[in-house]
Protein backbone atom coordinates (compact mmCIF):
# COMPACT_ATOMS: atom_id res chain seq x y z
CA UNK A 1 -52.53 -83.39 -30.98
CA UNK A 2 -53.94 -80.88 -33.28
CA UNK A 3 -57.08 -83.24 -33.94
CA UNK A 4 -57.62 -83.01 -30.25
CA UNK A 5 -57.82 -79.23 -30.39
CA UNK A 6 -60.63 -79.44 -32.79
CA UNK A 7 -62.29 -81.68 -31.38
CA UNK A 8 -62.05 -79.19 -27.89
CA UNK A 9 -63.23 -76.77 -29.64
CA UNK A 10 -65.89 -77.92 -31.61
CA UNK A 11 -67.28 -79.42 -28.00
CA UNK A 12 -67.30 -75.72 -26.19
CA UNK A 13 -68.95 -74.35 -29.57
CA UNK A 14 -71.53 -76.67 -29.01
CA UNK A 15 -71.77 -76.10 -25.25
CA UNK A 16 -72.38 -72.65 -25.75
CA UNK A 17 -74.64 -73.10 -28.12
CA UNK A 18 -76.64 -75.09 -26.22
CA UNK A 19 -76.22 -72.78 -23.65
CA UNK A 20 -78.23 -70.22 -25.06
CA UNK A 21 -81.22 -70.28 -22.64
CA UNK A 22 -81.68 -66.66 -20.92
CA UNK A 23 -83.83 -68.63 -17.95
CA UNK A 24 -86.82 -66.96 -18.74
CA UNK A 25 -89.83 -68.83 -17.90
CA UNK A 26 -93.86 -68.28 -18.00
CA UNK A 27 -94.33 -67.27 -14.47
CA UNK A 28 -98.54 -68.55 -14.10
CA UNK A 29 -98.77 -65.30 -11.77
CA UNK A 30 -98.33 -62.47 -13.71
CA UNK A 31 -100.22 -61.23 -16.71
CA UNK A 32 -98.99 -59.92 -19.86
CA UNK A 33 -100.94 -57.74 -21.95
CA UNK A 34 -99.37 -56.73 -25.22
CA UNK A 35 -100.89 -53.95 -27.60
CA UNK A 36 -99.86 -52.46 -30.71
CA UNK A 37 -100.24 -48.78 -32.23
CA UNK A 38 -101.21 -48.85 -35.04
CA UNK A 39 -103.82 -51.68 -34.94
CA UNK A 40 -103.54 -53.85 -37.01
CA UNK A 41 -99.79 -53.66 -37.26
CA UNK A 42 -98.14 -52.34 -40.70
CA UNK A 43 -95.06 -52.22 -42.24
CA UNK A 44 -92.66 -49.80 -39.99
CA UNK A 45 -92.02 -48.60 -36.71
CA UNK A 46 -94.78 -49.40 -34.49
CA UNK A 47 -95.50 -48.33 -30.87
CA UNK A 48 -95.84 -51.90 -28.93
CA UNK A 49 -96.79 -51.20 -25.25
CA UNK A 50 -96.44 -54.09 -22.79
CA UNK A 51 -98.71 -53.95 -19.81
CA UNK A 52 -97.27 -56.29 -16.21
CA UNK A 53 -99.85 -56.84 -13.78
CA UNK A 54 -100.30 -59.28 -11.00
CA UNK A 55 -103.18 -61.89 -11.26
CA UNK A 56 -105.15 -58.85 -8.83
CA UNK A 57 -104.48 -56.64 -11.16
CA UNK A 58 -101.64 -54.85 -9.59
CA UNK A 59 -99.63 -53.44 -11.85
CA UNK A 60 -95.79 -54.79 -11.68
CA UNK A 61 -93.33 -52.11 -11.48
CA UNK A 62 -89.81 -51.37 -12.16
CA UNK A 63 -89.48 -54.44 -14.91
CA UNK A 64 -86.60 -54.44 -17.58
CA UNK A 65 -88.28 -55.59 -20.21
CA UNK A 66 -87.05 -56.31 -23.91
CA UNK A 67 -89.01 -57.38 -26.74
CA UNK A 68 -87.88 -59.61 -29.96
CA UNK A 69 -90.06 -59.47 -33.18
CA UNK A 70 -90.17 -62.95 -35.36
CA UNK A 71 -91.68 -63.66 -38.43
CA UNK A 72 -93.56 -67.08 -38.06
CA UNK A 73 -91.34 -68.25 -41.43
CA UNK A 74 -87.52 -68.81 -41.25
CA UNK A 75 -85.05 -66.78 -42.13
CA UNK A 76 -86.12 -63.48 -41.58
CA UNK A 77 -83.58 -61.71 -38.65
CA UNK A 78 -85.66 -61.03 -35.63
CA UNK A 79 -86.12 -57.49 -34.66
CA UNK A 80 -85.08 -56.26 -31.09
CA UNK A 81 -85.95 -53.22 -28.69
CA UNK A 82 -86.25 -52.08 -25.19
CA UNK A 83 -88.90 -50.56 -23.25
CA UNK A 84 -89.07 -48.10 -20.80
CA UNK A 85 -92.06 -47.95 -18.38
CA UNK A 86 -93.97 -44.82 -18.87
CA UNK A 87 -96.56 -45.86 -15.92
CA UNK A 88 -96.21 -47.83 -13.28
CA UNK A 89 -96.47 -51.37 -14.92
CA UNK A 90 -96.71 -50.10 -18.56
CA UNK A 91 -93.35 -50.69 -20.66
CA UNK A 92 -93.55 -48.79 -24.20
CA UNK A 93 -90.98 -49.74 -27.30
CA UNK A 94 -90.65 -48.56 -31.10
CA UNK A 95 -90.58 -51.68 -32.91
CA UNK A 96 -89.53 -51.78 -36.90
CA UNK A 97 -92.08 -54.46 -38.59
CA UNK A 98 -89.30 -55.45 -41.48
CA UNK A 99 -91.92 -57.03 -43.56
CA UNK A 100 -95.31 -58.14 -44.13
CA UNK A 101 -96.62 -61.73 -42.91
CA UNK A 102 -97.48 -63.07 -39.71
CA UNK A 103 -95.49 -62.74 -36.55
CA UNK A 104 -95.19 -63.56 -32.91
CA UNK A 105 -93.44 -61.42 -30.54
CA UNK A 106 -90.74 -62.82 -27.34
CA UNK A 107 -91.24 -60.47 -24.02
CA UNK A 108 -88.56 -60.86 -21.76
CA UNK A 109 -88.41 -59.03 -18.27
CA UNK A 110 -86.52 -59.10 -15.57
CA UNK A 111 -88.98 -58.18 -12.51
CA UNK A 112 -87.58 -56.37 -9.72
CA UNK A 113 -87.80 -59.32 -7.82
CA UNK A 114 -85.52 -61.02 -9.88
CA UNK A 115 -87.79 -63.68 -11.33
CA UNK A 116 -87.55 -63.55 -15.15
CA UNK A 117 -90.16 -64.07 -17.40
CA UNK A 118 -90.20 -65.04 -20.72
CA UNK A 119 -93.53 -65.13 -23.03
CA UNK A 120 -94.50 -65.53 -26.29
CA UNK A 121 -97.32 -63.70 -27.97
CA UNK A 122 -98.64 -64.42 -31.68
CA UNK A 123 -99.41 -60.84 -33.58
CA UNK A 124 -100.66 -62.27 -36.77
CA UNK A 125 -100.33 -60.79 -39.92
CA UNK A 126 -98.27 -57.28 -40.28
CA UNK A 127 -99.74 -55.30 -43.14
CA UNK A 128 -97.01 -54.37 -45.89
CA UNK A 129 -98.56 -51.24 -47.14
């Protein structure tokens, strides 16, 4: 019987794994602008400031939105913040570039719809001095 546990377990570890999806998806009718202060990005805390507007240019308000920093290399931990929105459709976060080398940032919001979005956005290369 005891292989049997194992064998339970190991099967929800690997459902939950799989699991991992947050449901995000690229939703064709909203744009995503993404900038970064300083520019080009260094080494450090930078200011990234996501801008949500509609494809009339209406900006999208009352988001939750969360960013995830990656390098483009593996193993490097990503880095994670929130952002608040400081104008209507404009979502600021401090973000701590770990390293130097080229990476692509994940922005996740929730809209207050409740569609999610999910959208990846290359930064290129992060200055280390």
């Amino acid at each position: 019987m005891r292989i049997q546990h194992y064998f339970l377990l190991a099967c929800l570890l690997l459902l939950a794994a799989c699991s991992r999806n947050t449901g995000g998806q690229d939703l064709a009718d909203v744009n995503v602008d993404l900038m970064i202060n300083p520019d080009p990005p260094a080494m450090g805390v930078s200011v990234v400031t996501i801008i949500l507007e509609d494809l009339s240019n209406v900006p999208i308000e009352g988001a939750t939105v969360e960013l995830e920093g990656n390098m483009n290399h593996a193993g490097m931990a990503p880095v994670f913040s929130e952002a608040s929105e400081t104008a209507p459709g404009r979502y600021e976060a401090d973000l701590d570039f770990t390293m130097g080398g080229d990476w692509f940032m994940i922005v996740r919001a929730q809209l207050s719809d409740g569609r999610t979005l999910e959208r990846q956005i290359d930064i290129g290369s992060v200055r280390s001095s």
